[in-house]
N, C-alpha and C. Protein backbone atom coordinates (compact mmCIF):
# COMPACT_ATOMS: atom_id res chain seq x y z
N UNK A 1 -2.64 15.31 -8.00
CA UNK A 1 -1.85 14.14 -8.33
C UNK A 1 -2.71 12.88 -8.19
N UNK A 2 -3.00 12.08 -9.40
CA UNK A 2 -3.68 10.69 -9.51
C UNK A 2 -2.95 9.95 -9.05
N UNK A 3 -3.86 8.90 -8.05
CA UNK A 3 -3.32 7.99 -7.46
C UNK A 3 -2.53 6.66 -8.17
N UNK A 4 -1.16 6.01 -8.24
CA UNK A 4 -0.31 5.41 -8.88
C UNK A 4 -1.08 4.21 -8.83
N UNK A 5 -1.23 3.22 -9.66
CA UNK A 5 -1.71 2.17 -9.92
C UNK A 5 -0.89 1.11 -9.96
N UNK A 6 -0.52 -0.27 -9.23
CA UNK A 6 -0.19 -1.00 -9.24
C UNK A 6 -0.38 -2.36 -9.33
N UNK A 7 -0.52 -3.40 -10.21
CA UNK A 7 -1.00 -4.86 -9.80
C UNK A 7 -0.02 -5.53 -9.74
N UNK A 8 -0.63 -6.33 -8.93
CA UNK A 8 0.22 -7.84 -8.49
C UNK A 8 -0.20 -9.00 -8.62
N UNK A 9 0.51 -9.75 -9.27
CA UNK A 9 -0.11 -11.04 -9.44
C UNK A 9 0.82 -11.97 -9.37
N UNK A 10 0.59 -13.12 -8.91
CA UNK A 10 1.81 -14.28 -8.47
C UNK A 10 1.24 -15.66 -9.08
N UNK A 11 2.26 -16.21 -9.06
CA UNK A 11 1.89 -17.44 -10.76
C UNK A 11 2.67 -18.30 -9.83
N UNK A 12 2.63 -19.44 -9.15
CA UNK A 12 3.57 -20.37 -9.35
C UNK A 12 3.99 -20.85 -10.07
N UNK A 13 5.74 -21.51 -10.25
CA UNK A 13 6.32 -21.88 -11.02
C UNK A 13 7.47 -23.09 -10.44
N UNK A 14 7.07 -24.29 -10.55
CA UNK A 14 7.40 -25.09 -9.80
C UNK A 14 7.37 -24.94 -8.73
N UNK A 15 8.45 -24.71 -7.68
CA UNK A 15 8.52 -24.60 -6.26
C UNK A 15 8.84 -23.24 -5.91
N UNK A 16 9.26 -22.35 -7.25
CA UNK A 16 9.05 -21.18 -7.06
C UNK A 16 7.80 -20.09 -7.22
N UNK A 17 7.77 -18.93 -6.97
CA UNK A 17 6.80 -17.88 -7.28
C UNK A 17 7.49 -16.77 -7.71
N UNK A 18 6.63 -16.82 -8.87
CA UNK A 18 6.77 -15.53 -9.87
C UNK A 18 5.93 -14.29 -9.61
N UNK A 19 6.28 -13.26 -9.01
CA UNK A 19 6.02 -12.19 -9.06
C UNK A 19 5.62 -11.07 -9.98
N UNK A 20 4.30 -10.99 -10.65
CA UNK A 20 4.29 -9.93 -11.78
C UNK A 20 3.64 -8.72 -11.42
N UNK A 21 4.93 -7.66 -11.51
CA UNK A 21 4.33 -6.06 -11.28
C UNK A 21 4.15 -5.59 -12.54
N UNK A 22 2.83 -4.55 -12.37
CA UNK A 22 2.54 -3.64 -13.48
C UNK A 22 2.60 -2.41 -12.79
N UNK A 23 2.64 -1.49 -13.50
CA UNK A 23 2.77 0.12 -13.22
C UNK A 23 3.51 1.00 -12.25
N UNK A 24 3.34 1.21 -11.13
CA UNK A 24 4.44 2.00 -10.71
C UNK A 24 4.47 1.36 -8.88
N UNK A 25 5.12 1.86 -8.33
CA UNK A 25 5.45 1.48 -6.79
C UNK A 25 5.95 2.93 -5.85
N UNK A 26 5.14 3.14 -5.20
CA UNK A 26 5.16 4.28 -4.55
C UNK A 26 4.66 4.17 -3.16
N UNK A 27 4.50 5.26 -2.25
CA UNK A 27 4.34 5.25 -1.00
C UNK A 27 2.58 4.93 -0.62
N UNK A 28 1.94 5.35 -1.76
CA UNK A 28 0.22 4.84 -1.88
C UNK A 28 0.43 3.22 -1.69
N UNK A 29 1.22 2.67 -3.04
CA UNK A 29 0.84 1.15 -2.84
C UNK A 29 1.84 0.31 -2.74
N UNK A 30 3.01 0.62 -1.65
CA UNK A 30 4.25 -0.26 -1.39
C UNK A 30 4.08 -1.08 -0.36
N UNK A 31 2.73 -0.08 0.74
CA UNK A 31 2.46 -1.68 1.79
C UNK A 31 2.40 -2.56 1.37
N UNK A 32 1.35 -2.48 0.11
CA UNK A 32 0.31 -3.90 -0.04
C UNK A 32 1.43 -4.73 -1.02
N UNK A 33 2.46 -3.89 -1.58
CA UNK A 33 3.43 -5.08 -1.82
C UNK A 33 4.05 -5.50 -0.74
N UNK A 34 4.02 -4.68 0.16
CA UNK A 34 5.26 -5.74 0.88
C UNK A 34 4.20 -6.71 1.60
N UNK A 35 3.29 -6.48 1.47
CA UNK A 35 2.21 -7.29 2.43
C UNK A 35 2.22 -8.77 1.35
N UNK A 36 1.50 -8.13 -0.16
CA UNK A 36 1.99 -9.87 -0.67
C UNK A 36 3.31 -10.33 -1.05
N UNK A 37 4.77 -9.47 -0.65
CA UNK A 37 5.45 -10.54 -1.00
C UNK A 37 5.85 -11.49 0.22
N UNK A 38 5.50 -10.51 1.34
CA UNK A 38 6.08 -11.24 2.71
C UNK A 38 4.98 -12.44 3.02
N UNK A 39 3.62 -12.72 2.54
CA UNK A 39 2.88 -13.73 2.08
C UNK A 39 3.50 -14.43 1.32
N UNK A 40 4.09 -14.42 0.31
CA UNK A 40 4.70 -15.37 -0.62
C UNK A 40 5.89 -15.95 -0.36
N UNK A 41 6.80 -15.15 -0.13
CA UNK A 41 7.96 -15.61 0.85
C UNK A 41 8.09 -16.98 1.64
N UNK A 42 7.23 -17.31 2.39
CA UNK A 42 7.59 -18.83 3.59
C UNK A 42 7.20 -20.02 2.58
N UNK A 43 6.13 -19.47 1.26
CA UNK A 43 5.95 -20.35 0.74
C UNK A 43 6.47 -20.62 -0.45
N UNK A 44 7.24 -20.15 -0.72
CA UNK A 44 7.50 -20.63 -2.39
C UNK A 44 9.41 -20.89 -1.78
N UNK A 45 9.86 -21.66 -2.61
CA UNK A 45 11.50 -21.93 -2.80
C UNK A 45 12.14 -20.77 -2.98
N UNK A 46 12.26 -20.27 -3.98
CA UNK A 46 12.18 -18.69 -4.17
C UNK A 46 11.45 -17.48 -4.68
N UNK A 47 11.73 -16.31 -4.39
CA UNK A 47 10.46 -15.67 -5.49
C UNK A 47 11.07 -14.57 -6.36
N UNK A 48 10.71 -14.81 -7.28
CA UNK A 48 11.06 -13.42 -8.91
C UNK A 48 10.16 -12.80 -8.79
N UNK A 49 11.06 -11.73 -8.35
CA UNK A 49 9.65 -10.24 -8.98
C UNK A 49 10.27 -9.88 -10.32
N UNK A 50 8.84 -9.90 -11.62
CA UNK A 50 9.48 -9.33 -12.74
C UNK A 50 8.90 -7.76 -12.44
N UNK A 51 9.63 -6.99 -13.02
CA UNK A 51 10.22 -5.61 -12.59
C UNK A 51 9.67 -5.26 -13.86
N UNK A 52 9.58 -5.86 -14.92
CA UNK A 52 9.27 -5.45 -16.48
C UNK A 52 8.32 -4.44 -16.57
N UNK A 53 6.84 -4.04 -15.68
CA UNK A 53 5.96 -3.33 -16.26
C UNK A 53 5.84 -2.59 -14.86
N UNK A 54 7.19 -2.46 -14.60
CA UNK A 54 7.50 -1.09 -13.78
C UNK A 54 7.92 -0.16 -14.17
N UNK A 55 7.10 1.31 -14.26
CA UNK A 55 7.43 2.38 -14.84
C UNK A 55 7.98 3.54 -13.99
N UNK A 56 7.86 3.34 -12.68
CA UNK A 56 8.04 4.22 -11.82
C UNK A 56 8.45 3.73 -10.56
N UNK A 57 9.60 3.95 -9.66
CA UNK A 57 9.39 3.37 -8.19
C UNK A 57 10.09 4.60 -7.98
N UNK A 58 9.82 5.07 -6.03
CA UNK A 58 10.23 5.65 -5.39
C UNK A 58 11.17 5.36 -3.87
N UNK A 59 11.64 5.92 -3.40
CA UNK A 59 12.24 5.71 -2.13
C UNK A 59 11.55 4.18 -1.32
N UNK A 60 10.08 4.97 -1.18
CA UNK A 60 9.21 3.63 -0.17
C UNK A 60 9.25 2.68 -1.06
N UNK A 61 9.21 2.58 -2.39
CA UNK A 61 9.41 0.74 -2.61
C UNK A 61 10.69 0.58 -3.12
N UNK A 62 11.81 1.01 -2.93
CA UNK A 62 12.86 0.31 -2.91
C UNK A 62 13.04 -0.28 -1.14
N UNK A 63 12.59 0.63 -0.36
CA UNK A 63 12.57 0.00 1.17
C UNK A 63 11.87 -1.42 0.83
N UNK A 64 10.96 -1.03 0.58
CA UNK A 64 9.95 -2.18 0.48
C UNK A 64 10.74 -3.63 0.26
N UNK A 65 11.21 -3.07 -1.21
CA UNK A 65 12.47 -4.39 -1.66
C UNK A 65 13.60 -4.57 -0.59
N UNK A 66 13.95 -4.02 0.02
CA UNK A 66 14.91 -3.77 0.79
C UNK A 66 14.76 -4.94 2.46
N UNK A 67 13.11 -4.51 2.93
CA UNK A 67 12.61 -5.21 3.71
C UNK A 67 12.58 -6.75 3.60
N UNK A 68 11.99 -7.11 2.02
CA UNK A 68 11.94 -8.42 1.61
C UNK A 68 13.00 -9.02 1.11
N UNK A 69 14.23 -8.40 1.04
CA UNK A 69 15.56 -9.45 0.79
C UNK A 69 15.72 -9.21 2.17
N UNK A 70 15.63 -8.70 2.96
CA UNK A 70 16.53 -9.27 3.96
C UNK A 70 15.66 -9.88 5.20
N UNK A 71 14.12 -10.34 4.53
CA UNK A 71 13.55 -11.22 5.58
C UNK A 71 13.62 -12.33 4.69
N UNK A 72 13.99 -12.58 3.32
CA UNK A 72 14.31 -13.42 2.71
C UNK A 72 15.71 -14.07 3.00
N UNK A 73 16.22 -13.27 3.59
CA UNK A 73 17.82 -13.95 4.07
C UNK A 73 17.62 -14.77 5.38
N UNK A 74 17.14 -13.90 5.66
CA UNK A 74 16.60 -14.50 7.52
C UNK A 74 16.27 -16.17 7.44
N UNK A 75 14.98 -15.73 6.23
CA UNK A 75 14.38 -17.36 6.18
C UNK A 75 15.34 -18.47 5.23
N UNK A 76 16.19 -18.14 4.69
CA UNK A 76 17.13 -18.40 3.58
C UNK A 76 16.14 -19.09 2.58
N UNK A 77 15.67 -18.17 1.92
CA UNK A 77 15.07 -18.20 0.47
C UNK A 77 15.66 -17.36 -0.54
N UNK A 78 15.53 -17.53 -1.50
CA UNK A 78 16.22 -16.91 -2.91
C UNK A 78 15.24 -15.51 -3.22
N UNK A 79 15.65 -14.70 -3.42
CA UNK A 79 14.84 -13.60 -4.19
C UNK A 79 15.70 -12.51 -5.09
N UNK A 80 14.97 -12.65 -6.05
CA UNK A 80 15.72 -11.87 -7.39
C UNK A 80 14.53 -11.15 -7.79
N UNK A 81 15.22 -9.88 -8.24
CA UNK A 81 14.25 -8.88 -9.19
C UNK A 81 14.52 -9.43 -10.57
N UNK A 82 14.27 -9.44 -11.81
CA UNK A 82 14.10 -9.47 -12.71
C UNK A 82 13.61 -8.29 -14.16
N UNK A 83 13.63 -8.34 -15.04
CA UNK A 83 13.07 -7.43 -16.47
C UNK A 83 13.17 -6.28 -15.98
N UNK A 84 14.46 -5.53 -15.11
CA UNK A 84 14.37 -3.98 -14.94
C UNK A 84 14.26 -3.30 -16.26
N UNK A 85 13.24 -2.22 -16.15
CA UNK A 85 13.42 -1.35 -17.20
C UNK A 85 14.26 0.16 -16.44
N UNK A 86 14.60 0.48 -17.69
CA UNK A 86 15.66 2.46 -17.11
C UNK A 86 15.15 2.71 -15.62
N UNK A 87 13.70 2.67 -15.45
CA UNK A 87 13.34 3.34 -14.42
C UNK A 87 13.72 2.78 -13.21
N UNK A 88 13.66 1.40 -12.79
CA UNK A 88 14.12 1.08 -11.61
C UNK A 88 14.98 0.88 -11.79
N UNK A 89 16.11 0.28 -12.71
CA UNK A 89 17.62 0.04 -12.86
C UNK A 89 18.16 1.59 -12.22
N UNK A 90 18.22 3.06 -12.95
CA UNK A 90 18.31 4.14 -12.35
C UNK A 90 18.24 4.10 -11.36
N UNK A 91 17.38 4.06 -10.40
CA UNK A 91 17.09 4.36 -9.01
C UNK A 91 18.17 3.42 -8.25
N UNK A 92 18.20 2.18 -8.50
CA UNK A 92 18.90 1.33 -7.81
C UNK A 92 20.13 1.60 -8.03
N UNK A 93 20.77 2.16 -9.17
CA UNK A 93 22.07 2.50 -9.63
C UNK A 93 22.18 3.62 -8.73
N UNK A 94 21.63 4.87 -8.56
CA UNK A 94 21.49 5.93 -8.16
C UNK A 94 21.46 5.76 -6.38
N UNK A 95 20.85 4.86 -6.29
CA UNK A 95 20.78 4.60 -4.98
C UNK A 95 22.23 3.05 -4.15
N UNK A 96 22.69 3.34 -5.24
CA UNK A 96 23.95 2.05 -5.01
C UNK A 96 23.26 0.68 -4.56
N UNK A 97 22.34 0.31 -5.19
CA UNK A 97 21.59 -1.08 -4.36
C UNK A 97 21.96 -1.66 -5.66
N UNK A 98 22.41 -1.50 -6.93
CA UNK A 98 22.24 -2.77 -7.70
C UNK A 98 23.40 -3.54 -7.57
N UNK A 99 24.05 -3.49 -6.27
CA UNK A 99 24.92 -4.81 -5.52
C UNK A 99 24.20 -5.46 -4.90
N UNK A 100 23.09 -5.09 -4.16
CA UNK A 100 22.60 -5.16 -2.80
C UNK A 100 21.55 -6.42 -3.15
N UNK A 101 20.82 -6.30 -4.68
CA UNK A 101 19.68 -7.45 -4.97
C UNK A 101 20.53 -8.27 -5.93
N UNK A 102 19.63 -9.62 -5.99
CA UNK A 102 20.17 -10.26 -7.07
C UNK A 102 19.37 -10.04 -8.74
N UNK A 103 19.95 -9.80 -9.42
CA UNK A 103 19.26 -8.82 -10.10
C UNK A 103 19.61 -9.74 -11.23
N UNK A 104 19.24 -10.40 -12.22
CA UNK A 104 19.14 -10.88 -13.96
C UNK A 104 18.17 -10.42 -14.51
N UNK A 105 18.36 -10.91 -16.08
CA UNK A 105 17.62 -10.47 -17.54
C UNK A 105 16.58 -10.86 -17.35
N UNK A 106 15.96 -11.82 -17.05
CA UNK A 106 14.80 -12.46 -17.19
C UNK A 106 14.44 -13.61 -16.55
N UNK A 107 13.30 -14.47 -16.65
CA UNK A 107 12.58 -15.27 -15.68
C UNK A 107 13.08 -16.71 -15.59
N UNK A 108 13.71 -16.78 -16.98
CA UNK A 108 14.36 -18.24 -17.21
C UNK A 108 15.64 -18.18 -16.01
N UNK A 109 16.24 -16.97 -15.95
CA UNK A 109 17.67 -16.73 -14.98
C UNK A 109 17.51 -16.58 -13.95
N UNK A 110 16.02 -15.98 -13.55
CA UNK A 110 15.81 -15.76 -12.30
C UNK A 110 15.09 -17.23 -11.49
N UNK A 111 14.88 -18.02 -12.46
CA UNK A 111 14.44 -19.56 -11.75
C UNK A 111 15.16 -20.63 -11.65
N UNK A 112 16.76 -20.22 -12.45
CA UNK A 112 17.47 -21.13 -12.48
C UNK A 112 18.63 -20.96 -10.67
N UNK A 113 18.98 -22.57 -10.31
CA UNK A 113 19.81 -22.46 -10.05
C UNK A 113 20.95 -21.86 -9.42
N UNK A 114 21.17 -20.88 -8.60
CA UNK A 114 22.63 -20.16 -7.95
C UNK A 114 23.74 -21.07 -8.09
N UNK A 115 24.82 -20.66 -9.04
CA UNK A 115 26.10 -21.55 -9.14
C UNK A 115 26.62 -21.47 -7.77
N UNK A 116 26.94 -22.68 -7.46
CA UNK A 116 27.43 -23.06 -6.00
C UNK A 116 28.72 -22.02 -5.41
């Protein structure tokens, strides 16, 4: 079994940070996400992970996500997933969490605003 490949890259966007995943999220490389989002976290207003060029996640990175909304609550910052494709929408459906994140279409929704 070849090792899952993941990048990360973070863009500021005004006072927020944009989160861009590519390829998959698994127990090989879910530290080092949670390592940069919990880096990104104190500093940005809120942060979007786009989810778009995620093809694969497992158990350890939905924890992962799991870890970072709720140290995101702690600090009261905003965090939304964004551009699910089948594969993580499934899992989260499957796993009853798509209550649990704040979850929209895309980056314009995920930077706007929470109606009061």
């Amino acid at each position: 079994m070849g090792t899952r490949i993941l990048t990360i890259s973070v863009r500021p966007v005004g006072t927020a940070a944009v989160v861009d995943l590519n390829g998959a999220i698994d127990l090989g490389n879910s530290p080092a996400l949670r390592t940069a989002l919990f880096h990104e976290l104190p500093q940005a207003s809120r942060l979007a992970v786009n989810m778009k060029g995620i093809r694969y996640i497992d158990s350890s990175g939905i924890a992962t996500l799991i870890e970072v909304l709720k140290k995101a609550r702690d600090i009261q910052k905003e965090f939304t997933l964004f551009g699910l494709g089948p594969a993580v929408y499934d899992v989260l459906k499957l796993t009853k969490l798509l209550g649990v994140f704040h979850i929209v279409d895309n980056e314009e929704d995920a930077l706007r605003d929470p109606a009061p």
